[in-house]
PDB file of N, CA and C in Angstrom:
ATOM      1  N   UNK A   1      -8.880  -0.868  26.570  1.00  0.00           N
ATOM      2  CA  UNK A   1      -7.646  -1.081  25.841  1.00  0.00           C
ATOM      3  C   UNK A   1      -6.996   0.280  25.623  1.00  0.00           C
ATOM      4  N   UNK A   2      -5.984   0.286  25.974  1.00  0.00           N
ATOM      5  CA  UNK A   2      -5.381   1.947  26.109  1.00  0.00           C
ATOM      6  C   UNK A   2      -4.123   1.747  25.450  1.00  0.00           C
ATOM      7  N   UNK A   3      -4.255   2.439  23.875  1.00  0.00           N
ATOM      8  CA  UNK A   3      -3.331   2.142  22.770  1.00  0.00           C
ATOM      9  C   UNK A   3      -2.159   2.776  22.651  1.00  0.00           C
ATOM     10  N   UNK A   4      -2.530   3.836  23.898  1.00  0.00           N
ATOM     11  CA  UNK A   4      -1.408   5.035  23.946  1.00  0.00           C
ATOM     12  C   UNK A   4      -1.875   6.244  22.562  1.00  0.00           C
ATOM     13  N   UNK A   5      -1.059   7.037  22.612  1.00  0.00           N
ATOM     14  CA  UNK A   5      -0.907   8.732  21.787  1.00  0.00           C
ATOM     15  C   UNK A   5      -0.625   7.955  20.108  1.00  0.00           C
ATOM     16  N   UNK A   6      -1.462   8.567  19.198  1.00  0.00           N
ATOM     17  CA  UNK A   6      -1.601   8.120  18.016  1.00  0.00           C
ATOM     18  C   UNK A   6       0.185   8.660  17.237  1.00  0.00           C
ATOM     19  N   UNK A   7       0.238   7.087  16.552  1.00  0.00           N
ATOM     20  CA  UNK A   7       1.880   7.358  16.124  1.00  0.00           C
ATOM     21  C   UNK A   7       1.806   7.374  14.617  1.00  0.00           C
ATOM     22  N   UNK A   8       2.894   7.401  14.074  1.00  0.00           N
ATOM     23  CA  UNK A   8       3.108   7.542  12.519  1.00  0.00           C
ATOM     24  C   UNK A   8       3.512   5.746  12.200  1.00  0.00           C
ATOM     25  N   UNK A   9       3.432   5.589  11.023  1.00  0.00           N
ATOM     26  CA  UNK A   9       4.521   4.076  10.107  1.00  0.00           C
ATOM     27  C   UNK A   9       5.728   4.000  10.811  1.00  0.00           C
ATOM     28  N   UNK A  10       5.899   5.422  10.673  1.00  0.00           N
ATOM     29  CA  UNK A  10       7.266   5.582  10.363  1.00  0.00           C
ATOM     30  C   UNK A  10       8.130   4.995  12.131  1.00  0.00           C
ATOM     31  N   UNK A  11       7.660   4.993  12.766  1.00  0.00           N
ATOM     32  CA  UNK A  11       7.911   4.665  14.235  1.00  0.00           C
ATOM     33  C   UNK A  11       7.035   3.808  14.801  1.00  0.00           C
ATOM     34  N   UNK A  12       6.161   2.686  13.719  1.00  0.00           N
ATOM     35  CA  UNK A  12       5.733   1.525  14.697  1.00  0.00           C
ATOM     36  C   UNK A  12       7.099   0.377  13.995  1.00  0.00           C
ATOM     37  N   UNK A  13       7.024  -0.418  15.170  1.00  0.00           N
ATOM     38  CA  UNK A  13       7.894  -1.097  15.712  1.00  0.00           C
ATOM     39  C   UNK A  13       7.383  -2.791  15.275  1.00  0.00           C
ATOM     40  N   UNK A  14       8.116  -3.630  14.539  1.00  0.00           N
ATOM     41  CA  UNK A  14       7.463  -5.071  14.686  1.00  0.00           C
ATOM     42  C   UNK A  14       7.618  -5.593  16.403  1.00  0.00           C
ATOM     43  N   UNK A  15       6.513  -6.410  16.169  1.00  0.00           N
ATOM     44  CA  UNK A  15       6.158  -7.355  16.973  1.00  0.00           C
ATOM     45  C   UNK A  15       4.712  -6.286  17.868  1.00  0.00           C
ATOM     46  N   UNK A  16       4.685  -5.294  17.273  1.00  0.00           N
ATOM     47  CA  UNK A  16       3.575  -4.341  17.928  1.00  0.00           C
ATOM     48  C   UNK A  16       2.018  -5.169  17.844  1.00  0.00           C
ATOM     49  N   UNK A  17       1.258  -5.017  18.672  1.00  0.00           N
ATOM     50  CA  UNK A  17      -0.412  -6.054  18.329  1.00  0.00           C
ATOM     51  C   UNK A  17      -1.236  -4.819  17.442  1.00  0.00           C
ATOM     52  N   UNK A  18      -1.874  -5.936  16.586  1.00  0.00           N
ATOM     53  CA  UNK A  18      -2.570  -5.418  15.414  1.00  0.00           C
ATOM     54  C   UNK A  18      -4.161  -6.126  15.932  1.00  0.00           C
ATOM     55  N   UNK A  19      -4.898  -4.945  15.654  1.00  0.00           N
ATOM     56  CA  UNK A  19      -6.448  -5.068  15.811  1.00  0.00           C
ATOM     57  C   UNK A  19      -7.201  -5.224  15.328  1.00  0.00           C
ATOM     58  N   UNK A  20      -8.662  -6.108  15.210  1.00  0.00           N
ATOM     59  CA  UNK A  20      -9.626  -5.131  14.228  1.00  0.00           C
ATOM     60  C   UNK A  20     -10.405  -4.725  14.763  1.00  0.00           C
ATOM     61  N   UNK A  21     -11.235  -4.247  13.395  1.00  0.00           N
ATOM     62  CA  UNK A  21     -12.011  -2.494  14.434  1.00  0.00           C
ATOM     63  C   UNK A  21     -12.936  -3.375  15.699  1.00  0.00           C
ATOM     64  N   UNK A  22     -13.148  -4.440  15.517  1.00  0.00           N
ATOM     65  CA  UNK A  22     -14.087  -4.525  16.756  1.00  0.00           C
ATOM     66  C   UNK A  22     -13.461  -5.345  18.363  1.00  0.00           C
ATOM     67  N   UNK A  23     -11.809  -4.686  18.243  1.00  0.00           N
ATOM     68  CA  UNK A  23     -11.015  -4.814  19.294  1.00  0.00           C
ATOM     69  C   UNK A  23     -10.974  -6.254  19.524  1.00  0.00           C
ATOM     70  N   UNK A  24     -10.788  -7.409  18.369  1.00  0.00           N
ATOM     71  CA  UNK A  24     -10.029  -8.384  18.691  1.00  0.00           C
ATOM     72  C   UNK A  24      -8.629  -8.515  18.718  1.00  0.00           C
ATOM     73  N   UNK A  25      -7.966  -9.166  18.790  1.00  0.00           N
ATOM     74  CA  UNK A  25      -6.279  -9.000  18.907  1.00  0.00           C
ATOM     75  C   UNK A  25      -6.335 -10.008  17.170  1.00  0.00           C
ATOM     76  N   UNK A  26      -5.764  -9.896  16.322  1.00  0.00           N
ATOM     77  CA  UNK A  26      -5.537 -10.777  15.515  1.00  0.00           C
ATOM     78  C   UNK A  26      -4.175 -11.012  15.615  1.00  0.00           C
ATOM     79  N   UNK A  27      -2.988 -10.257  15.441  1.00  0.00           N
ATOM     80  CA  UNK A  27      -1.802 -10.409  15.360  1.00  0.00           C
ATOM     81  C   UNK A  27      -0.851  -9.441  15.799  1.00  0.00           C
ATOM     82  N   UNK A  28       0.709  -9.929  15.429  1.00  0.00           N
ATOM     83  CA  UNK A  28       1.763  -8.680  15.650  1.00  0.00           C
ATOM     84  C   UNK A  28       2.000  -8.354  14.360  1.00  0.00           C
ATOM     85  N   UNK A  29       2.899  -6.875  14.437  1.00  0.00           N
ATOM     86  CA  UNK A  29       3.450  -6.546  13.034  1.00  0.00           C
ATOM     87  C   UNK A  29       4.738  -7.224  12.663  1.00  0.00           C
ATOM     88  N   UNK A  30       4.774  -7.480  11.914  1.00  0.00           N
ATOM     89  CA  UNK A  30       5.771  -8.562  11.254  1.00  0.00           C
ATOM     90  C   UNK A  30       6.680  -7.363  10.788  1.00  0.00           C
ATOM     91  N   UNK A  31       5.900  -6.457  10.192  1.00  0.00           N
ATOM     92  CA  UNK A  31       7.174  -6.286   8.876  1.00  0.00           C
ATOM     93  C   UNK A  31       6.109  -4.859   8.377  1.00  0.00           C
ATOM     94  N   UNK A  32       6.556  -3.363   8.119  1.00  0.00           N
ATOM     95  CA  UNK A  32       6.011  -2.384   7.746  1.00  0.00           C
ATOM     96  C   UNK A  32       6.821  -2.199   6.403  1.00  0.00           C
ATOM     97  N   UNK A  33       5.471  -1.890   5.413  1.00  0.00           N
ATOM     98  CA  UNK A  33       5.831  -1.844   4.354  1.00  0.00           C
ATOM     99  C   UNK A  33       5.912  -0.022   3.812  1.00  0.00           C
ATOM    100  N   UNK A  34       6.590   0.225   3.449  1.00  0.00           N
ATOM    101  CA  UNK A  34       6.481   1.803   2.753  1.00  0.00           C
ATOM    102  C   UNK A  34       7.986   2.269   1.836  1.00  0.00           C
ATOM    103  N   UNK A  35       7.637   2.973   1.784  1.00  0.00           N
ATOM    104  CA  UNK A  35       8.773   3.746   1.047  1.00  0.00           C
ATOM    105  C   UNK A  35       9.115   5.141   1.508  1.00  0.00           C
ATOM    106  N   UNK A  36      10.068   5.318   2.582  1.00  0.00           N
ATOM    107  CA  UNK A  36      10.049   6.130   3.606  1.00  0.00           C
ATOM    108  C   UNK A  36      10.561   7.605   2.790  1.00  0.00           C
ATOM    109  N   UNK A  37      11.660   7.499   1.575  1.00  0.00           N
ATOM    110  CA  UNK A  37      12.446   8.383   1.214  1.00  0.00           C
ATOM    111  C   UNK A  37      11.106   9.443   0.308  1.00  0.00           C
ATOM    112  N   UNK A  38       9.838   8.660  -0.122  1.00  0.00           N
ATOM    113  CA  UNK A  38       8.542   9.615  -0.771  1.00  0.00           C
ATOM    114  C   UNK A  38       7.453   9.537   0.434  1.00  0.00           C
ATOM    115  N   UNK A  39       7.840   9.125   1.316  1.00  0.00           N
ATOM    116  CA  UNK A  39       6.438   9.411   2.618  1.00  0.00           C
ATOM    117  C   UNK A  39       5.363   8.126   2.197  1.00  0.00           C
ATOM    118  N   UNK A  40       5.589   7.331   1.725  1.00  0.00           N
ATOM    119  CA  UNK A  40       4.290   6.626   1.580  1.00  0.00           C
ATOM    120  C   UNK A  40       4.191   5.353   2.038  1.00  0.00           C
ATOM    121  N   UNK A  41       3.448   4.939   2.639  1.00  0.00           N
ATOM    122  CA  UNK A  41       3.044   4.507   3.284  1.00  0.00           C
ATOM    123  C   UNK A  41       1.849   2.962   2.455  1.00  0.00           C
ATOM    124  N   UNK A  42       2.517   1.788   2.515  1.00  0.00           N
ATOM    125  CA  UNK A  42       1.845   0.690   1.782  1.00  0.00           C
ATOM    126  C   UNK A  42       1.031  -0.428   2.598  1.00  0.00           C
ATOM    127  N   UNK A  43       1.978  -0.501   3.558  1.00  0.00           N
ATOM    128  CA  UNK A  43       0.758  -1.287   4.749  1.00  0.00           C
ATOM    129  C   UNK A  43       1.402  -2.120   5.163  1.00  0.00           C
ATOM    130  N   UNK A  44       0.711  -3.296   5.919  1.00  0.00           N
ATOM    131  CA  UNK A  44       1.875  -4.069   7.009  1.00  0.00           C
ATOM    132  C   UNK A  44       1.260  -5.120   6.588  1.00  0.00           C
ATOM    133  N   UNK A  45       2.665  -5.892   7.058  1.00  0.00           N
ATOM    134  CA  UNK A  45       2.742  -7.629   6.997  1.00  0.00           C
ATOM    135  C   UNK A  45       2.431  -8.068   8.773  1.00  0.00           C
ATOM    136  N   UNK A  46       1.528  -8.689   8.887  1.00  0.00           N
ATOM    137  CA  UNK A  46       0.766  -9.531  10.326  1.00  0.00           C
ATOM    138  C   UNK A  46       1.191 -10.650  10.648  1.00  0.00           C
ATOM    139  N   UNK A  47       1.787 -10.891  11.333  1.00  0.00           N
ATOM    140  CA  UNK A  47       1.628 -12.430  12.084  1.00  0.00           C
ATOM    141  C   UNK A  47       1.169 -12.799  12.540  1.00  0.00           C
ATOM    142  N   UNK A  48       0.238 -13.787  12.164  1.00  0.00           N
ATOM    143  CA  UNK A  48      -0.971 -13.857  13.212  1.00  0.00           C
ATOM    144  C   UNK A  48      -1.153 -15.412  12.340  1.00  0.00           C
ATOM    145  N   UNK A  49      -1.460 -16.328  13.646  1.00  0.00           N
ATOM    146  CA  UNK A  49      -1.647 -17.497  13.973  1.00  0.00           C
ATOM    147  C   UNK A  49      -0.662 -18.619  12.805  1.00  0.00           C
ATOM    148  N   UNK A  50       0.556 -18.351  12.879  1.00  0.00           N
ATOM    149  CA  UNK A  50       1.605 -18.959  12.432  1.00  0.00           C
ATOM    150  C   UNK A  50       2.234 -18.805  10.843  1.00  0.00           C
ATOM    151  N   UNK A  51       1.220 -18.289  10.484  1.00  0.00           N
ATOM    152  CA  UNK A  51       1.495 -17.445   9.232  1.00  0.00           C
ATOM    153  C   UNK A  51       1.273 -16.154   9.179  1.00  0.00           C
ATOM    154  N   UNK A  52       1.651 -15.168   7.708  1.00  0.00           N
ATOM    155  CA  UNK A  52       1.504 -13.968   7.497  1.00  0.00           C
ATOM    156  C   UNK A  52       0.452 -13.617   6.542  1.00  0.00           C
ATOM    157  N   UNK A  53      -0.190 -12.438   7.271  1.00  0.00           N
ATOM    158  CA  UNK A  53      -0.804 -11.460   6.212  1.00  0.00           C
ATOM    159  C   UNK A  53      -0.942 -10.107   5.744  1.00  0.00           C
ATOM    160  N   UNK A  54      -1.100  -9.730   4.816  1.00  0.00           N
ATOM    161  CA  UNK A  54      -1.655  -8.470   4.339  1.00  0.00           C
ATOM    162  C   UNK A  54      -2.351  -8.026   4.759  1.00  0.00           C
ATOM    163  N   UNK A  55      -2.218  -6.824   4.864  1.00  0.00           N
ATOM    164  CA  UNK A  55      -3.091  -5.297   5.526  1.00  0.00           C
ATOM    165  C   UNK A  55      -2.669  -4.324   4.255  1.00  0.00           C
ATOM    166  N   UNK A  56      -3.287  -3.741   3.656  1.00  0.00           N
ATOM    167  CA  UNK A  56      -3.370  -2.146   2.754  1.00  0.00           C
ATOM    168  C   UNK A  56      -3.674  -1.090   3.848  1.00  0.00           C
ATOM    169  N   UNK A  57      -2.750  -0.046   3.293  1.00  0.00           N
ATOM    170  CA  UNK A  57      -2.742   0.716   3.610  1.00  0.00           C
ATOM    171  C   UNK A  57      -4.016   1.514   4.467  1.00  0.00           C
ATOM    172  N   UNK A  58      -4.615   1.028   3.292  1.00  0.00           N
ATOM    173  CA  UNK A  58      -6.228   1.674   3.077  1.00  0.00           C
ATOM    174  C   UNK A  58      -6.953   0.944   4.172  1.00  0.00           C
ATOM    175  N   UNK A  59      -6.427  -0.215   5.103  1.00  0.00           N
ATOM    176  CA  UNK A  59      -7.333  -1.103   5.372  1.00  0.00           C
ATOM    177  C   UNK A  59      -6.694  -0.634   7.391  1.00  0.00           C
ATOM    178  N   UNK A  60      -6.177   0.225   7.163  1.00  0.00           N
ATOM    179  CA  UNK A  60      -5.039   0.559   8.799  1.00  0.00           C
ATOM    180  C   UNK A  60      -6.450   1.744   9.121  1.00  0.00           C
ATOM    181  N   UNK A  61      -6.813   1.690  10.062  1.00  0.00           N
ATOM    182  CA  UNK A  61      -7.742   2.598  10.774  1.00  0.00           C
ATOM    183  C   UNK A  61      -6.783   4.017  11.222  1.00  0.00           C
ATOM    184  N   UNK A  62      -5.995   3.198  12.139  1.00  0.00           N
ATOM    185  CA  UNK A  62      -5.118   4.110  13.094  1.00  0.00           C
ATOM    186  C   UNK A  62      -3.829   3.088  13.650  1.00  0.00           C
ATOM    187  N   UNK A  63      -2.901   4.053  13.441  1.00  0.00           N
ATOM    188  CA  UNK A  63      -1.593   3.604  14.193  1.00  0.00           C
ATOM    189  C   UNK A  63      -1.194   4.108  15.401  1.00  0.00           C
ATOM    190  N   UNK A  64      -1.379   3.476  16.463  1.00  0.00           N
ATOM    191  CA  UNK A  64      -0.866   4.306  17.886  1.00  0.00           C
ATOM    192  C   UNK A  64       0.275   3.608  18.470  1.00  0.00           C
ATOM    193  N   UNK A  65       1.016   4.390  19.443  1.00  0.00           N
ATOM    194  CA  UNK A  65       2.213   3.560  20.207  1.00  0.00           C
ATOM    195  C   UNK A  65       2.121   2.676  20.425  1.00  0.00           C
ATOM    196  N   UNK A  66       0.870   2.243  20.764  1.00  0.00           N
ATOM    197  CA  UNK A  66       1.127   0.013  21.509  1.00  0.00           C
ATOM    198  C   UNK A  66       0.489  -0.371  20.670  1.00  0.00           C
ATOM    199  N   UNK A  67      -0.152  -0.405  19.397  1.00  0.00           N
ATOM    200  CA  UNK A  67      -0.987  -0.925  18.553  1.00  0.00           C
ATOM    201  C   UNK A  67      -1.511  -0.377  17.500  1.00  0.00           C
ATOM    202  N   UNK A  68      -1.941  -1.326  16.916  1.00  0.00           N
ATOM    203  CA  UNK A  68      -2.405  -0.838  15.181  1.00  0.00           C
ATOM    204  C   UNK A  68      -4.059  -1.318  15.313  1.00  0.00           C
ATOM    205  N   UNK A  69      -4.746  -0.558  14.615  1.00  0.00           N
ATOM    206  CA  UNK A  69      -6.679  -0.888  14.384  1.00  0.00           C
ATOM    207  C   UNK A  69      -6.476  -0.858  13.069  1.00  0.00           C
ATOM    208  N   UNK A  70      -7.406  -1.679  12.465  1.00  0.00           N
ATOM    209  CA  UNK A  70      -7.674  -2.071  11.541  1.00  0.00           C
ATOM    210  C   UNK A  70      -8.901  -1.117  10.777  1.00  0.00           C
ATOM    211  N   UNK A  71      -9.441  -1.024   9.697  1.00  0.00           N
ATOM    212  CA  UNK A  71     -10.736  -0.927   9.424  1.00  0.00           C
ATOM    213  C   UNK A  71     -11.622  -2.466   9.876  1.00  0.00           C
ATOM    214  N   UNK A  72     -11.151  -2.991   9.549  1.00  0.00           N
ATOM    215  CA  UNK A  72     -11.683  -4.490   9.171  1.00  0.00           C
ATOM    216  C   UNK A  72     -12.091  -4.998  10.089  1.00  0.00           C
ATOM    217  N   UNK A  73     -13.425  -5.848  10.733  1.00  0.00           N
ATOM    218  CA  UNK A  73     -13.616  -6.820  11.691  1.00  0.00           C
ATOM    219  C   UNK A  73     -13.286  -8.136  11.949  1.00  0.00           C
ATOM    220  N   UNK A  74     -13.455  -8.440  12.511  1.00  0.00           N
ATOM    221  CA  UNK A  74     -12.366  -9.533  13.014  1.00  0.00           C
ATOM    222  C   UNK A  74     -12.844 -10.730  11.926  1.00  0.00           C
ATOM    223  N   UNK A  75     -14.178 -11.228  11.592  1.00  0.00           N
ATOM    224  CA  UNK A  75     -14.202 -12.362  10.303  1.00  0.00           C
ATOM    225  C   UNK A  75     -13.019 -11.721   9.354  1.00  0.00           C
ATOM    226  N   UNK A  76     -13.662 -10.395   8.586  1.00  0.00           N
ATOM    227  CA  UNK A  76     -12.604  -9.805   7.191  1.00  0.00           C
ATOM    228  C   UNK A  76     -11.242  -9.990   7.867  1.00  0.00           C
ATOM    229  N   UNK A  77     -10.684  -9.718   9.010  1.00  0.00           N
ATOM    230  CA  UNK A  77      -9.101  -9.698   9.333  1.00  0.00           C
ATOM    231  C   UNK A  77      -8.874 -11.144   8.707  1.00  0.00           C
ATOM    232  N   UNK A  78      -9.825 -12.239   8.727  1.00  0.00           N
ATOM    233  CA  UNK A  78      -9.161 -13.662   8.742  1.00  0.00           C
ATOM    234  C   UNK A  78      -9.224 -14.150   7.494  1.00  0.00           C
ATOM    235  N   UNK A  79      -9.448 -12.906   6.485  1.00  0.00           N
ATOM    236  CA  UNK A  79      -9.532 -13.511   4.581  1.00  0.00           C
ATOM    237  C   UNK A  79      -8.420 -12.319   4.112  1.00  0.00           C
ATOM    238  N   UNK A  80      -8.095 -11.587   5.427  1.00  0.00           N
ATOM    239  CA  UNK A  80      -6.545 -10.929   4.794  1.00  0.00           C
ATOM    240  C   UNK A  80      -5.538 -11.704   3.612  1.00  0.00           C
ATOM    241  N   UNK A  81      -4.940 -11.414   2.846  1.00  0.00           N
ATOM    242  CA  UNK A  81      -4.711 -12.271   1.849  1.00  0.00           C
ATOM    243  C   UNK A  81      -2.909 -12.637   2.455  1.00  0.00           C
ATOM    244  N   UNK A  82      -2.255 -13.737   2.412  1.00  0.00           N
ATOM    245  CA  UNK A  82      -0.621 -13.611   2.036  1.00  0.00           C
ATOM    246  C   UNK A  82       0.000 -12.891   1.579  1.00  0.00           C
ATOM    247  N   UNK A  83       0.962 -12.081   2.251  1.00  0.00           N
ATOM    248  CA  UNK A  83       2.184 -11.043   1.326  1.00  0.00           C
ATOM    249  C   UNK A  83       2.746 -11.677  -0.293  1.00  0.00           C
ATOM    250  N   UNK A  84       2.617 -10.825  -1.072  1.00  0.00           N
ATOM    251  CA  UNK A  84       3.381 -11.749  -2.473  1.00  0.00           C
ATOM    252  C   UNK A  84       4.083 -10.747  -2.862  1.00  0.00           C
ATOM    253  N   UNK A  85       5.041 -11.156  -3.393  1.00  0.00           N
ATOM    254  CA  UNK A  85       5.933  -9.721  -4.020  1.00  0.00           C
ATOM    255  C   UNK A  85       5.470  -9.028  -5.350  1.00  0.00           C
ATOM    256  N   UNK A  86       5.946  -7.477  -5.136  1.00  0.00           N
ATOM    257  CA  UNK A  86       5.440  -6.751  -5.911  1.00  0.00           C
ATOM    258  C   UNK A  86       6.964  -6.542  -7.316  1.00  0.00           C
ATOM    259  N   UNK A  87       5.723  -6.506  -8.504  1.00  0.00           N
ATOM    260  CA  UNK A  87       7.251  -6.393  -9.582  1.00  0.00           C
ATOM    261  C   UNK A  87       8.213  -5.329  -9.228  1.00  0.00           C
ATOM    262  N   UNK A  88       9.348  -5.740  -9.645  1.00  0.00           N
ATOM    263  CA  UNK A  88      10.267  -4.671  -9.389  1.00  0.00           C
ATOM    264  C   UNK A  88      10.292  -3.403 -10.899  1.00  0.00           C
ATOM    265  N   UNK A  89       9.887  -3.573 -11.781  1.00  0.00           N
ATOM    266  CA  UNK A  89       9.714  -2.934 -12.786  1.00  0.00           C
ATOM    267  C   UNK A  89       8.503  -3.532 -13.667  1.00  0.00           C
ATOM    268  N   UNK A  90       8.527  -2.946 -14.395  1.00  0.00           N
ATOM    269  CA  UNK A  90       7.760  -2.942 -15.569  1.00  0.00           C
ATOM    270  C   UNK A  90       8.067  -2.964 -16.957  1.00  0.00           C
ATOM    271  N   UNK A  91       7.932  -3.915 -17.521  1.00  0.00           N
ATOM    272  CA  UNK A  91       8.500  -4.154 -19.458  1.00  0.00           C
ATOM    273  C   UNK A  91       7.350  -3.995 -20.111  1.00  0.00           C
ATOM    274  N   UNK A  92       7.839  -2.971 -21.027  1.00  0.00           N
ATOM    275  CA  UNK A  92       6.887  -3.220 -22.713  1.00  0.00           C
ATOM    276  C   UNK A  92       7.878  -3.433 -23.764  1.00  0.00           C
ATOM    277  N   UNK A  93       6.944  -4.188 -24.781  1.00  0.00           N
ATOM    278  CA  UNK A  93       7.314  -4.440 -25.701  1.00  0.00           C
ATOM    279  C   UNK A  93       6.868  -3.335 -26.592  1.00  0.00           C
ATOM    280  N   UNK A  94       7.142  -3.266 -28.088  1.00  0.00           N
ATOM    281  CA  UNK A  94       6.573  -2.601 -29.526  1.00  0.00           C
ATOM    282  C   UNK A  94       5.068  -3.376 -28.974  1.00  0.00           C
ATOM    283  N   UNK A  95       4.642  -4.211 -29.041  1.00  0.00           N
ATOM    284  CA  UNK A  95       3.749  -4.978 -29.316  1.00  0.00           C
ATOM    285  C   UNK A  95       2.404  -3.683 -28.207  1.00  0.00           C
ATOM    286  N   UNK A  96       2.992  -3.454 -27.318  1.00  0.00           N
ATOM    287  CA  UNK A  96       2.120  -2.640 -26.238  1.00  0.00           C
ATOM    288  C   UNK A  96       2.018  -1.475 -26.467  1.00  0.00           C
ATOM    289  N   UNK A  97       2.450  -0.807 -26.854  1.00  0.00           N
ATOM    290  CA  UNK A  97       2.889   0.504 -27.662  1.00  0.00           C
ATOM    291  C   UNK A  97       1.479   1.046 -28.668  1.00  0.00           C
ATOM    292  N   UNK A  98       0.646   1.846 -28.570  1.00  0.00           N
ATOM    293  CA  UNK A  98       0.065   1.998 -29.724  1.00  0.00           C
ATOM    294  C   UNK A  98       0.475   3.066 -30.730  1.00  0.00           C
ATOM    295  N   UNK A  99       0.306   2.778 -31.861  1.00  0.00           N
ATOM    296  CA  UNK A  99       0.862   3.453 -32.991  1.00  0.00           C
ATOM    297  C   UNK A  99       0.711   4.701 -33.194  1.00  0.00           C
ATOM    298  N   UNK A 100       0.973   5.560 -33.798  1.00  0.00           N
ATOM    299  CA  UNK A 100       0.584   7.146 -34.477  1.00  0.00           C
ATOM    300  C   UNK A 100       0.559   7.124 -35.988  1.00  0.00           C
ATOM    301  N   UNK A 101      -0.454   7.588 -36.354  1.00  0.00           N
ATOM    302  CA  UNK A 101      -0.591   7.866 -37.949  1.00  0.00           C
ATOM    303  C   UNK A 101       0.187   9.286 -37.807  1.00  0.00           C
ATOM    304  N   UNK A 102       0.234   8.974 -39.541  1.00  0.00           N
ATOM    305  CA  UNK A 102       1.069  10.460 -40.069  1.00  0.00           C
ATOM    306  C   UNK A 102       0.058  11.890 -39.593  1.00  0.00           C
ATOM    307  N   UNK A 103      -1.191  11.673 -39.795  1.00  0.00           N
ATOM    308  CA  UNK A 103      -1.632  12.719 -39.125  1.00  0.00           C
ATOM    309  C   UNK A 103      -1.666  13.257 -37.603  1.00  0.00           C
ATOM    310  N   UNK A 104      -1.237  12.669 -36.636  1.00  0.00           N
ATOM    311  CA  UNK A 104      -1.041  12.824 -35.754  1.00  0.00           C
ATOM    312  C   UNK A 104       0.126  13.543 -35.544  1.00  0.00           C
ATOM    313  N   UNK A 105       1.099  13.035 -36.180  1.00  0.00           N
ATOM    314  CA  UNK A 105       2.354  13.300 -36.055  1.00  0.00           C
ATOM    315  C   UNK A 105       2.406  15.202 -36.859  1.00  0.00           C
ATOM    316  N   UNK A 106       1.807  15.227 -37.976  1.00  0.00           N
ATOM    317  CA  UNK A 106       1.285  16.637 -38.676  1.00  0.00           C
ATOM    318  C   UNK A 106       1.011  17.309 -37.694  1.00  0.00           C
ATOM    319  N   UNK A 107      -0.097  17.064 -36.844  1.00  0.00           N
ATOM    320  CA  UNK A 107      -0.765  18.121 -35.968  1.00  0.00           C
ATOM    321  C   UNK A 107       0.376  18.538 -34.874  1.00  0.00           C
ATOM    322  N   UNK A 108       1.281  17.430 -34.384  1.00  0.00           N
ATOM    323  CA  UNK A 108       1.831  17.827 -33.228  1.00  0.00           C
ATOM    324  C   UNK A 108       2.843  18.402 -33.389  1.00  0.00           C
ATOM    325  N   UNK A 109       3.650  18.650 -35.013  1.00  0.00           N
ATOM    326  CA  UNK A 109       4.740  19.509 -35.337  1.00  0.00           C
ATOM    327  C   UNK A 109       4.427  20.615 -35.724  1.00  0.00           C
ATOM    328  N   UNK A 110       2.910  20.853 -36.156  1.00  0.00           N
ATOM    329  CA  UNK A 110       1.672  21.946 -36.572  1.00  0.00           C
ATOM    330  C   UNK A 110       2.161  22.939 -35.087  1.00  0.00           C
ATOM    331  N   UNK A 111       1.887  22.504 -34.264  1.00  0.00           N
ATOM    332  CA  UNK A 111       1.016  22.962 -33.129  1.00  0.00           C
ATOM    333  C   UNK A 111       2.703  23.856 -32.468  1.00  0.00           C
ATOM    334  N   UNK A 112       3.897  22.408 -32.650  1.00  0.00           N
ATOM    335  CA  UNK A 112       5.131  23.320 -32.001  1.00  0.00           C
ATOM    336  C   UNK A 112       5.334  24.149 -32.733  1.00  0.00           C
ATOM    337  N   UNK A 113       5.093  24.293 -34.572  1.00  0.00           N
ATOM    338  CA  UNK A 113       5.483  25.414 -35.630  1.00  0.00           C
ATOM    339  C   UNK A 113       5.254  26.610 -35.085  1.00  0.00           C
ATOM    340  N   UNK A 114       3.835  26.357 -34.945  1.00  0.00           N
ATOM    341  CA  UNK A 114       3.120  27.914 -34.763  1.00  0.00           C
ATOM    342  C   UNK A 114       2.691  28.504 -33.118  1.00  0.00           C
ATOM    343  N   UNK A 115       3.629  27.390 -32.225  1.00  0.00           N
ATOM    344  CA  UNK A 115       3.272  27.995 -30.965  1.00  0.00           C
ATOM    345  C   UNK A 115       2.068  27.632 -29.777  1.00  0.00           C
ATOM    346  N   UNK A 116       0.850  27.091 -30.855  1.00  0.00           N
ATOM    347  CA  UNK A 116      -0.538  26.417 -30.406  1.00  0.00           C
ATOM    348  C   UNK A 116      -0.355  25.282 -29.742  1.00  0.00           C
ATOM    349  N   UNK A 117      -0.326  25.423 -28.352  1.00  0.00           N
ATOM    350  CA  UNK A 117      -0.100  23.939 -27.393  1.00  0.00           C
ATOM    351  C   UNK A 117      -1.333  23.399 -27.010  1.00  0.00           C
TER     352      UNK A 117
END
């Protein structure tokens, strides 16, 4: 299997074949997940056998020009989980918040008074 010259995220291509480590074919890439503008890199969405799955980041061996390897062997490729969306933010309430006593608050105007960080 000749995967070609090892590539970046950033230039694999959907519909590319995705592997696992013990060179079965499981699927194509559907869909690369990252956040290109901080370099990072979250992992890919698979198509493979009429539905989609998850791959982590953590779970990509190697990305080369004609294909992606997996860590994973070909049983683990097939308990890959469904893509679900990730929150777009995060809410707290007061309720999540933990409190400060007055002494806390002493020490930390203590500390800017006199300079002691």
């Amino acid at each position: 299997m000749d995967l070609g010259p090892p590539a970046s995220y950033l230039t694999l291509a959907e519909g590319t074949e995705v592997y696992s480590a013990d060179g079965e074919a499981i699927g194509r890439v559907y869909h690369v997940l990252a956040a290109e503008e901080e370099d990072i890199f979250d992992g890919i969405v698979i198509e493979a056998g009429g539905g989609h799955r998850f791959a982590d980041a953590a779970q990509v061996e190697e990305i080369y020009d004609r294909g992606v390897v997996l860590r994973l062997d070909s049983a683990a490729c097939e308990t890959l989980p469904e893509p679900s969306e990730n929150p777009a933010a995060l809410a707290a309430d007061p309720d999540d918040t933990v409190g400060e006593d007055l002494g806390d608050k002493l020490r930390r105007a203590w500390r800017r008074i006199s300079g002691d960080y």
